[in-house]
Protein backbone atom coordinates (compact mmCIF):
# COMPACT_ATOMS: atom_id res chain seq x y z
CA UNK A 1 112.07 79.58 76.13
CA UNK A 2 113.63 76.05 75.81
CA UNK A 3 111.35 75.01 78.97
CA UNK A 4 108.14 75.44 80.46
CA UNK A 5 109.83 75.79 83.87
CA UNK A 6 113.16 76.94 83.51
CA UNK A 7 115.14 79.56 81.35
CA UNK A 8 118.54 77.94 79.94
CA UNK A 9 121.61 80.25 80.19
CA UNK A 10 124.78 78.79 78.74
CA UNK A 11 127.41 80.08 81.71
CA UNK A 12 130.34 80.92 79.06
CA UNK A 13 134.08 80.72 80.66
CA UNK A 14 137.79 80.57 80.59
CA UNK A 15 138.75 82.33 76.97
CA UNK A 16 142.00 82.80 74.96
CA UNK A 17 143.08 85.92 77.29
CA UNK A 18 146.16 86.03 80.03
CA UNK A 19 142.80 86.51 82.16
CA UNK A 20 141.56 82.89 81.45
CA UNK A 21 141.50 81.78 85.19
CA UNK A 22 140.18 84.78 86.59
CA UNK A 23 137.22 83.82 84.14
CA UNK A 24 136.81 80.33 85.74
CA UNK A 25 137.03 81.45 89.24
CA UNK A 26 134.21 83.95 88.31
CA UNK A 27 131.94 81.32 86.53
CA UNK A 28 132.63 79.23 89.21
CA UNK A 29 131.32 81.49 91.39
CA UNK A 30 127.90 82.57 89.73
CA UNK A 31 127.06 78.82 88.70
CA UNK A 32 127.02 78.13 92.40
CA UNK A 33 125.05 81.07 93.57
CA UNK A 34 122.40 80.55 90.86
CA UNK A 35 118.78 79.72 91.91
CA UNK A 36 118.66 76.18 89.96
CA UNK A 37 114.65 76.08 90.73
CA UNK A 38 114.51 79.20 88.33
CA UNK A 39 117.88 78.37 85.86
CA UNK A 40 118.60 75.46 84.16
CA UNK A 41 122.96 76.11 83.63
CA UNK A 42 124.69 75.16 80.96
CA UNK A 43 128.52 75.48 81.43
CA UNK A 44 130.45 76.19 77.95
CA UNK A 45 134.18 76.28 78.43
CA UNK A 46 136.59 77.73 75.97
CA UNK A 47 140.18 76.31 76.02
CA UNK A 48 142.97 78.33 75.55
CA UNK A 49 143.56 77.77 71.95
CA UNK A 50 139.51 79.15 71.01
CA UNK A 51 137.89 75.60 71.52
CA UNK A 52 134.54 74.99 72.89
CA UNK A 53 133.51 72.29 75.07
CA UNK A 54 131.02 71.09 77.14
CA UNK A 55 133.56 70.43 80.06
CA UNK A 56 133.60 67.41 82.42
CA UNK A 57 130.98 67.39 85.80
CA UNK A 58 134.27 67.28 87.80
CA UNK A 59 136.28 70.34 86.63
CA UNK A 60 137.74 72.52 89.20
CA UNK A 61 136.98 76.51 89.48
CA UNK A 62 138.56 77.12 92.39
CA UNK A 63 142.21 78.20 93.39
CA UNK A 64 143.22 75.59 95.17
CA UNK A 65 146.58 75.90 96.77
CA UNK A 66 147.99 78.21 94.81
CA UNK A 67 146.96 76.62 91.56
CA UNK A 68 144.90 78.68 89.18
CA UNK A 69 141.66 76.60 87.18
CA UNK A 70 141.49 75.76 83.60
CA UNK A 71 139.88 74.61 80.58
CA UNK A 72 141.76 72.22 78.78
CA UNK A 73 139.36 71.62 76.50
CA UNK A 74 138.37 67.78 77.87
CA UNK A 75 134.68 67.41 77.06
CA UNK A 76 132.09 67.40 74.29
CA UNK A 77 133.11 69.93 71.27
CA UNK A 78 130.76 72.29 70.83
CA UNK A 79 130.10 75.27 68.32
CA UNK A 80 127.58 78.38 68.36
CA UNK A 81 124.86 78.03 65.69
CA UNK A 82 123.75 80.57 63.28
CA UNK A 83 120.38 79.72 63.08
CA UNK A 84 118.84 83.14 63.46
CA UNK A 85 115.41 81.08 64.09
CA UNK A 86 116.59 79.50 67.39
CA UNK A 87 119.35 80.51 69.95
CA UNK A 88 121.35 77.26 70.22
CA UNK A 89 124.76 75.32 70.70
CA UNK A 90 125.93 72.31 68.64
CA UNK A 91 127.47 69.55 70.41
CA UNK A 92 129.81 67.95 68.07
CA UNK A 93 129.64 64.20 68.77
CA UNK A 94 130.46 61.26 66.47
CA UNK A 95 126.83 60.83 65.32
CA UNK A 96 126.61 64.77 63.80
CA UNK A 97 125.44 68.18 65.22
CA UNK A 98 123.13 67.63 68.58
CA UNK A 99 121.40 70.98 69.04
CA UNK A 100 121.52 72.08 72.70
CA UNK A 101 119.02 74.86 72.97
CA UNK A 102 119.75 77.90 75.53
CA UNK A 103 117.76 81.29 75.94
CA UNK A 104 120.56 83.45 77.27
CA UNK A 105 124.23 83.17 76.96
CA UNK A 106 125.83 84.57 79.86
CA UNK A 107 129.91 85.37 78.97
CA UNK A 108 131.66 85.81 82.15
CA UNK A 109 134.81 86.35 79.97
CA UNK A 110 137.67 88.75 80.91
CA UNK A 111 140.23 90.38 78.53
CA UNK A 112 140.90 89.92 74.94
CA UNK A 113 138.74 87.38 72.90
CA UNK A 114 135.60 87.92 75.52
CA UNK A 115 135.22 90.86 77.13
CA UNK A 116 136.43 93.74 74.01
CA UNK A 117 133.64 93.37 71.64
CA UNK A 118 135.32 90.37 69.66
CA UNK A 119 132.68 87.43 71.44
CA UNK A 120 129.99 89.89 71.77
CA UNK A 121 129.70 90.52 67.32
CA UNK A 122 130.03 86.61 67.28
CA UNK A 123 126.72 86.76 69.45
CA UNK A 124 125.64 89.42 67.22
CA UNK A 125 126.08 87.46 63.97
CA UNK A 126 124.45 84.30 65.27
CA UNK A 127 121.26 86.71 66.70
CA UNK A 128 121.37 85.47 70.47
CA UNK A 129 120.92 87.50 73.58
CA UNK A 130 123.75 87.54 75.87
CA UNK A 131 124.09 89.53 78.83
CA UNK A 132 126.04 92.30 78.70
CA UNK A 133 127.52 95.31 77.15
CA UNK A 134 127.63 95.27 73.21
CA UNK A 135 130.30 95.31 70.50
CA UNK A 136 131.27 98.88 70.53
CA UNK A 137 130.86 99.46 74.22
CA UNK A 138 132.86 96.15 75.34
CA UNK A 139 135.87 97.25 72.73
CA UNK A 140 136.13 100.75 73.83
CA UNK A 141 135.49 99.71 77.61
CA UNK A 142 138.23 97.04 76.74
CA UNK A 143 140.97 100.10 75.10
CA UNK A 144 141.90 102.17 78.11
CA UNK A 145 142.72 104.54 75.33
CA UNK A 146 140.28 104.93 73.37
CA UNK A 147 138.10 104.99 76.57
CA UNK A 148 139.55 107.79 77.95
CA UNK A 149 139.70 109.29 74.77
CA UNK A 150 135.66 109.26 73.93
CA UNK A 151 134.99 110.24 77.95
CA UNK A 152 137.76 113.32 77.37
CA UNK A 153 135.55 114.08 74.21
CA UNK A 154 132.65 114.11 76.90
CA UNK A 155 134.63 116.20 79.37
CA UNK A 156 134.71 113.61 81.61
CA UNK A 157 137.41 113.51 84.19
CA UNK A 158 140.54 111.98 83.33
CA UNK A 159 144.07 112.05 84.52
CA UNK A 160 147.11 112.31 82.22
CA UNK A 161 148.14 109.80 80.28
CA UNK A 162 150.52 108.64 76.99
CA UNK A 163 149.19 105.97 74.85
CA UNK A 164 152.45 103.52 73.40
CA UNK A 165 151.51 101.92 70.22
CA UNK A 166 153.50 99.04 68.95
CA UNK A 167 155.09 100.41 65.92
CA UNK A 168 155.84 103.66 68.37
CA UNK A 169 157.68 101.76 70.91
CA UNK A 170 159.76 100.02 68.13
CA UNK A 171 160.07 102.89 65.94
CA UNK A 172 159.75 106.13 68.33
CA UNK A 173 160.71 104.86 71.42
CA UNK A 174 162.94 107.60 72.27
CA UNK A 175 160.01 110.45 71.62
CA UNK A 176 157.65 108.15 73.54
CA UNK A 177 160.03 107.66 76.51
CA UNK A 178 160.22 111.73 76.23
CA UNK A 179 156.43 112.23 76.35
CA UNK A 180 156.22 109.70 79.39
CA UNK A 181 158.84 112.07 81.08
CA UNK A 182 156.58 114.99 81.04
CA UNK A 183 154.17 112.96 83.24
CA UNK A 184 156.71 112.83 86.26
CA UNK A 185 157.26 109.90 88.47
CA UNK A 186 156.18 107.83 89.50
CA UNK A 187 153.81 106.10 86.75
CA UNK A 188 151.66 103.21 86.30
CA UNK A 189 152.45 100.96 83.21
CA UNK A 190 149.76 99.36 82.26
CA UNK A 191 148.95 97.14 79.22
CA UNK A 192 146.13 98.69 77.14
CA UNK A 193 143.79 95.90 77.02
CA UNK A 194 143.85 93.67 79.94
CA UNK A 195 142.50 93.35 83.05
CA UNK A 196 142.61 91.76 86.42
CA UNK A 197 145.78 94.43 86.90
CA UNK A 198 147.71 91.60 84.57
CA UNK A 199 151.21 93.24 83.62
CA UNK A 200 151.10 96.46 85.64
CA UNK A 201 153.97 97.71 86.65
CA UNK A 202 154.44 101.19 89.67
CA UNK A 203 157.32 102.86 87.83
CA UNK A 204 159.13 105.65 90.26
CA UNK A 205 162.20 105.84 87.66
CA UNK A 206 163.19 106.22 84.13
CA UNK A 207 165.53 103.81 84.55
CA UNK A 208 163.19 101.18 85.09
CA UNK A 209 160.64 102.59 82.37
CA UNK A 210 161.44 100.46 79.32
CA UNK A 211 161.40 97.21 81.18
CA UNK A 212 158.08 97.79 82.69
CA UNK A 213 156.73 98.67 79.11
CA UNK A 214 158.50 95.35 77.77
CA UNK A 215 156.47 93.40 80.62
CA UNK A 216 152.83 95.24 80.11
CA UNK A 217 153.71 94.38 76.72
CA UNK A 218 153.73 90.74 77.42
CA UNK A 219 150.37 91.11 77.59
CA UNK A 220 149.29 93.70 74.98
CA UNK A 221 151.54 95.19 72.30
CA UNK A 222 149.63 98.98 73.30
CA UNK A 223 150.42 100.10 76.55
CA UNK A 224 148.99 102.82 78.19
CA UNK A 225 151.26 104.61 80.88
CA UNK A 226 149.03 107.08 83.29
CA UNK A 227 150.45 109.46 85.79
CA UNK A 228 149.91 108.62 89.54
CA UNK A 229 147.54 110.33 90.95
CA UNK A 230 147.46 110.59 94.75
CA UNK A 231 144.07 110.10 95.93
CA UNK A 232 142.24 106.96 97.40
CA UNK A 233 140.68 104.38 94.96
CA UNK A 234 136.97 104.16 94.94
CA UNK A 235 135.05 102.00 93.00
CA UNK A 236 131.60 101.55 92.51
CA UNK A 237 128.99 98.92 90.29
CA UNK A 238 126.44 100.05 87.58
CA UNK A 239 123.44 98.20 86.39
CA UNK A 240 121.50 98.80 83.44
CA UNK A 241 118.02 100.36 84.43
CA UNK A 242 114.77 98.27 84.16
CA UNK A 243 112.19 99.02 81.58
CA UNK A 244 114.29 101.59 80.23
CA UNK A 245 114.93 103.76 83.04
CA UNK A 246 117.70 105.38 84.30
CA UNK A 247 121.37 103.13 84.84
CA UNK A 248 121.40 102.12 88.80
CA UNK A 249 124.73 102.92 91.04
CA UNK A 250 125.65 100.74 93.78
CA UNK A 251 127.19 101.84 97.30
CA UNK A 252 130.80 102.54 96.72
CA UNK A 253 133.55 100.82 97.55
CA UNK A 254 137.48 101.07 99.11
CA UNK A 255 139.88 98.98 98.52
CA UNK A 256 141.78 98.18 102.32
CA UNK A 257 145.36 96.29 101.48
CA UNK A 258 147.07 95.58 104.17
CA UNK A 259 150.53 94.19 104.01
CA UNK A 260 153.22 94.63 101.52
CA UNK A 261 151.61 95.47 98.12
CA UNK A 262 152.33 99.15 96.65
CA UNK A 263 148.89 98.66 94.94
CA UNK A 264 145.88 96.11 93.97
CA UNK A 265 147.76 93.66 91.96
CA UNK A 266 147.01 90.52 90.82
CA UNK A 267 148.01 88.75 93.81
CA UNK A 268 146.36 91.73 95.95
CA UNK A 269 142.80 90.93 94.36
CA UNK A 270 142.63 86.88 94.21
CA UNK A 271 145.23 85.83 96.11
CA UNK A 272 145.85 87.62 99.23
CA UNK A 273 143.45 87.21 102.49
CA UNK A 274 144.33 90.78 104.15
CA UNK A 275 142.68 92.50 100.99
CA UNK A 276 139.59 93.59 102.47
CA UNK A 277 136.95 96.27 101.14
CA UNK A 278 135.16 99.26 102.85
CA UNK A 279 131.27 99.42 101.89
CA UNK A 280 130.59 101.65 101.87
CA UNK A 281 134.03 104.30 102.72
CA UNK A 282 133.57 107.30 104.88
CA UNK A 283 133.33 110.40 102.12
CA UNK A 284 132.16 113.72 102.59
CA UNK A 285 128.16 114.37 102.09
CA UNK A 286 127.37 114.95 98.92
CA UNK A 287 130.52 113.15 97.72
CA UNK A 288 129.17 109.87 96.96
CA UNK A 289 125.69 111.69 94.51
CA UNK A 290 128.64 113.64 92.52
CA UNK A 291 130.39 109.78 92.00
CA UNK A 292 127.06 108.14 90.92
CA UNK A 293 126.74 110.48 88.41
CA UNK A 294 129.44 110.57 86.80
CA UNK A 295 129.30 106.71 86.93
CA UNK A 296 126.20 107.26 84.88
CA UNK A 297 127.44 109.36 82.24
CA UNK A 298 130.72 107.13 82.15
CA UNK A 299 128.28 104.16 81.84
CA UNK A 300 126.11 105.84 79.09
CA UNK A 301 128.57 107.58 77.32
CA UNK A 302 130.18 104.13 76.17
CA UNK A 303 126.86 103.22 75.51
CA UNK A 304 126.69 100.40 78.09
CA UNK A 305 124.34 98.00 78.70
CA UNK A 306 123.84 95.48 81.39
CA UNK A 307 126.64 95.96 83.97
CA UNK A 308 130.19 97.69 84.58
CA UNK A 309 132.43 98.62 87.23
CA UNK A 310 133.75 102.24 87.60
CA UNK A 311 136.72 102.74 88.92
CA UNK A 312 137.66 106.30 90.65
CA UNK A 313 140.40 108.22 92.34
CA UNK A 314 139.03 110.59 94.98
CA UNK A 315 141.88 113.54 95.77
CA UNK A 316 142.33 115.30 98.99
CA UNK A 317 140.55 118.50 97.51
CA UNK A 318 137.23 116.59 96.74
CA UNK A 319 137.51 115.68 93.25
CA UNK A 320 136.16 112.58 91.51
CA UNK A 321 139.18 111.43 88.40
CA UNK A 322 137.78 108.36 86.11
CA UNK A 323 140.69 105.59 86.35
CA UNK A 324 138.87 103.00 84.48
CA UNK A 325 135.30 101.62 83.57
CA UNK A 326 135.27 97.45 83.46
CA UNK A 327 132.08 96.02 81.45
CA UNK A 328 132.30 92.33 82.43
CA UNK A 329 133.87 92.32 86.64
CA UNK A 330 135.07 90.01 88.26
CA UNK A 331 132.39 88.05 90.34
CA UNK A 332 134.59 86.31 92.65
CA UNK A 333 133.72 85.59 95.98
CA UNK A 334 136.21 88.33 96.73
CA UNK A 335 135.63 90.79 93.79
CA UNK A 336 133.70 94.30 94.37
CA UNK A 337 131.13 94.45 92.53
CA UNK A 338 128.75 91.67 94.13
CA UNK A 339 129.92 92.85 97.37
CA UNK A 340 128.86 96.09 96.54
CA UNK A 341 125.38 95.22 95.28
CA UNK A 342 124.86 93.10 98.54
CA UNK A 343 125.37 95.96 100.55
CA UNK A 344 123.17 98.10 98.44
CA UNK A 345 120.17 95.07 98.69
CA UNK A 346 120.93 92.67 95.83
CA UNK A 347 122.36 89.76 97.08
CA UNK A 348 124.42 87.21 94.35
CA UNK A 349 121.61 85.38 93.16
CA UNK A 350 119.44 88.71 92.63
CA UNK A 351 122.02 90.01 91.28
CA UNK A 352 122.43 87.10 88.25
CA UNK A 353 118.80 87.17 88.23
CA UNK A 354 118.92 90.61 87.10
CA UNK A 355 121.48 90.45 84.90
CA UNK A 356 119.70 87.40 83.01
CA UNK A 357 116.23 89.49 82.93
CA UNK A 358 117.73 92.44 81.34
CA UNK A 359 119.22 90.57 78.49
CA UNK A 360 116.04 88.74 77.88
CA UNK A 361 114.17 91.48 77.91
CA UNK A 362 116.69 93.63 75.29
CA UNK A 363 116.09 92.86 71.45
CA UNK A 364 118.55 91.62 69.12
CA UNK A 365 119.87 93.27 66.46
CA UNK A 366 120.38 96.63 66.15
CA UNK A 367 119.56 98.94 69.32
C-alpha cells in the first residue's frame, strides 16, 4: 500500500469513446462520494486523442447548462508504468519520470478504448489491479453480438436479432436489409459497441432503415438491429461476491419516462428531470428470484468480475428476455445502478468501498 493510512486509487476518466462525458459526469460523481479519511484519489484524465493527464484542481464534471464536461488534456502528462514490481503512474514533467504510486486503478470508462477489454489488457500488461471486469469479459460485455451470441450458446434468453458488419452493409446491404425484414417493425438500431443509448435509433419503417443504420454507424461500423419486444424494461445491478462466494443481485429497477421520449435515450438518461426510476417495480412473487438468477448466470457466463448492470425485458406472460449486460454503469447521480444498491443497503460510498476491496483482494495475472 503506498500509505500507512490510506489506499491510493487513481479515479481513471473521460476516454477516446463518443461516451467521453458520460465518463466525467460518472467520475465526477464517485470522487465526491468517496470517504477521503479511508481513500487518498488520484484523478487521471484521458483526452480525447488517448492522452493522459493529471488534470487541473478546477476542472468541471458536471453538466452545467446544457454543456457536457471534458478533458482537454490541460495538466501534467502522465503515462502507466510497467514496472511489474510496483503499481505506479509517471508524471512526465520537464525534470524526467516522477513516479506517482497508486494501489488500485479504478476506470470509470464507458465505450470503446475503456470499457471493451482494450484498457483493461493495458492493466494486464503493466500487472496492476483495477476494478472491474477483465479483458475477455469487458470485450464481449462491450459486443452486443458476440454477447448474445455466447449467452444463446448458454441458452440464455435472448430476443431476435441481425448483426450488420461493415463490409456487409457495404457489400450485402440488400441481403442484410432482407434479414432485418424478417424481424418486423418496428426495430431498434443500435450501434454494436456503445453505450449510454449513443446512436440508437426506434425504426417503425423500412423506409427509414438505412438511415438509422448510417447514424448507429456514426458511432460503430457493426450495428446490431434487435426486434422490439413489448414488455417493460427492468434492470437490475450485480456485484462480484466476497471471498469467493456467490455474485450478489440488487433490488430491481423500472425505468418511469414521462414526457415525450419513445424510449431511454441519451437525453432521457442524463438530461431530462421527469426520468424517474421505480425501486423496486411491482412484479409478480417469485418474479424478481427468477431475474436474479438469470442475472447471475448472465454475470458468470461472461466471466465477470466486480460489477455489471443487467438489463431485462419482462413480457405480459411472465417471461424474463436478456436486452443487455453493461460491465462498467453509469454512476451518475441519476444512473440505476447506485440507486439500486442504496435501496438494497449499500449506499454510494459502500458501494465504491466495495468495489475497491474486491479488486484488492483479486490477484493479478492470470485467474
Amino acid at each position: 500500500m503506498s500509505q500507512a493510512s490510506k489506499i491510493r486509487v487513481a479515479v481513471v476518466f473521460g476516454g477516446r469513446s463518443s461516451e467521453h462525458a458520460i465518463s466525467c459526469i460518472t467520475a465526477g460523481a464517485v470522487m465526491a462520494a468517496i470517504d477521503r479519511d479511508r481513500y487518498e484519489v488520484v484523478p487521471v484524465g484521458i483526452a480525447r486523442d488517448g492522452r493522459w493527464v493529471l488534470p487541473p484542481a478546477d476542472l468541471r464534471l458536471t453538466v452545467e447548462d446544457g454543456v457536457l464536461p471534458e478533458v482537454t488534456g490541460e495538466g501534467v502528462p502522465l503515462a502507466l508504468s510497467f514496472d511489474s514490481g510496483a503499481s505506479r503512474l509517471l508524471a512526465l514533467g520537464g525534470d524526467g519520470p516522477a513516479p506517482v504510486e497508486v494501489d488500485v486503478l479504478l476506470p470509470l470508462l464507458h465505450g470503446p478504448y475503456g470499457e471493451d477489454g482494450t484498457i483493461q489488457g493495458l492493466f494486464e500488461l503493466a500487472g496492476v489491479r483495477y476494478v472491474g471486469a477483465g479483458v475477455l469479459a469487458s470485450a464481449v460485455g462491450m459486443d452486443k453480438g458476440f454477447m448474445k451470441l455466447v449467452w444463446e450458446a448458454r441458452g440464455l434468453p435472448v430476443g431476435p436479432y441481425v448483426l450488420v458488419g461493415d463490409r456487409e452493409w457495404r457489400r450485402e446491404r440488400k441481403r442484410k436489409i432482407d434479414e432485418i425484414r424478417e424481424l418486423g417493425f418496428p426495430v431498434f438500431v443500435k450501434p454494436a459497441r456503445a453505450g449510454s443509448s449513443m446512436g440508437i435509433s426506434r425504426v417503425t419503417s423500412e423506409e427509414h432503415l438505412e438511415a438509422a443504420v448510417e447514424a448507429a454507424r456514426e458511432h460503430d461500423p457493426k450495428v446490431i438491429v434487435e426486434a422490439a419486444i413489448v414488455g417493460r424494461e427492468i434492470e437490475c445491478g450485480v456485484l462480484q461476491g466476497v471471498d469467493d462466494a456467490p455474485p450478489e443481485v440488487s433490488l430491481p429497477a423500472e425505468v418511469v419516462i414521462q414526457g415525450e421520449h419513445d424510449f431511454y435515450d441519451f437525453e432521457t438518461k442524463y438530461l431530462d428531470s421527469a426520468t424517474s426510476m421505480a425501486i423496486p417495480p411491482e412484479l409478480p412473487s417469485g418474479a424478481v428470484e427468477e431475474m436474479k438468477a438469470i442475472a447471475v448466470r448472465a454475470f458468470e457466463t461472461l466471466d465477470c468480475e466486480g460489477l455489471a448492470r443487467v438489463d431485462f425485458f419482462y413480457t405480459a406472460d411472465g417471461r424474463w428476455i436478456l436486452n443487455e449486460i453493461n460491465t462498467m454503469p453509469g454512476c451518475t447521480p441519476s444512473s440505476a445502478f447506485p440507486q439500486m444498491w442504496a435501496a438494497s443497503g449499500l449506499d454510494y460510498p459502500a458501494l465504491v468501498d466495495r468495489l475497491i476491496q474486491t479488486a484488492l483482494a483479486r490477484p493479478v495475472g492470470l485467474r
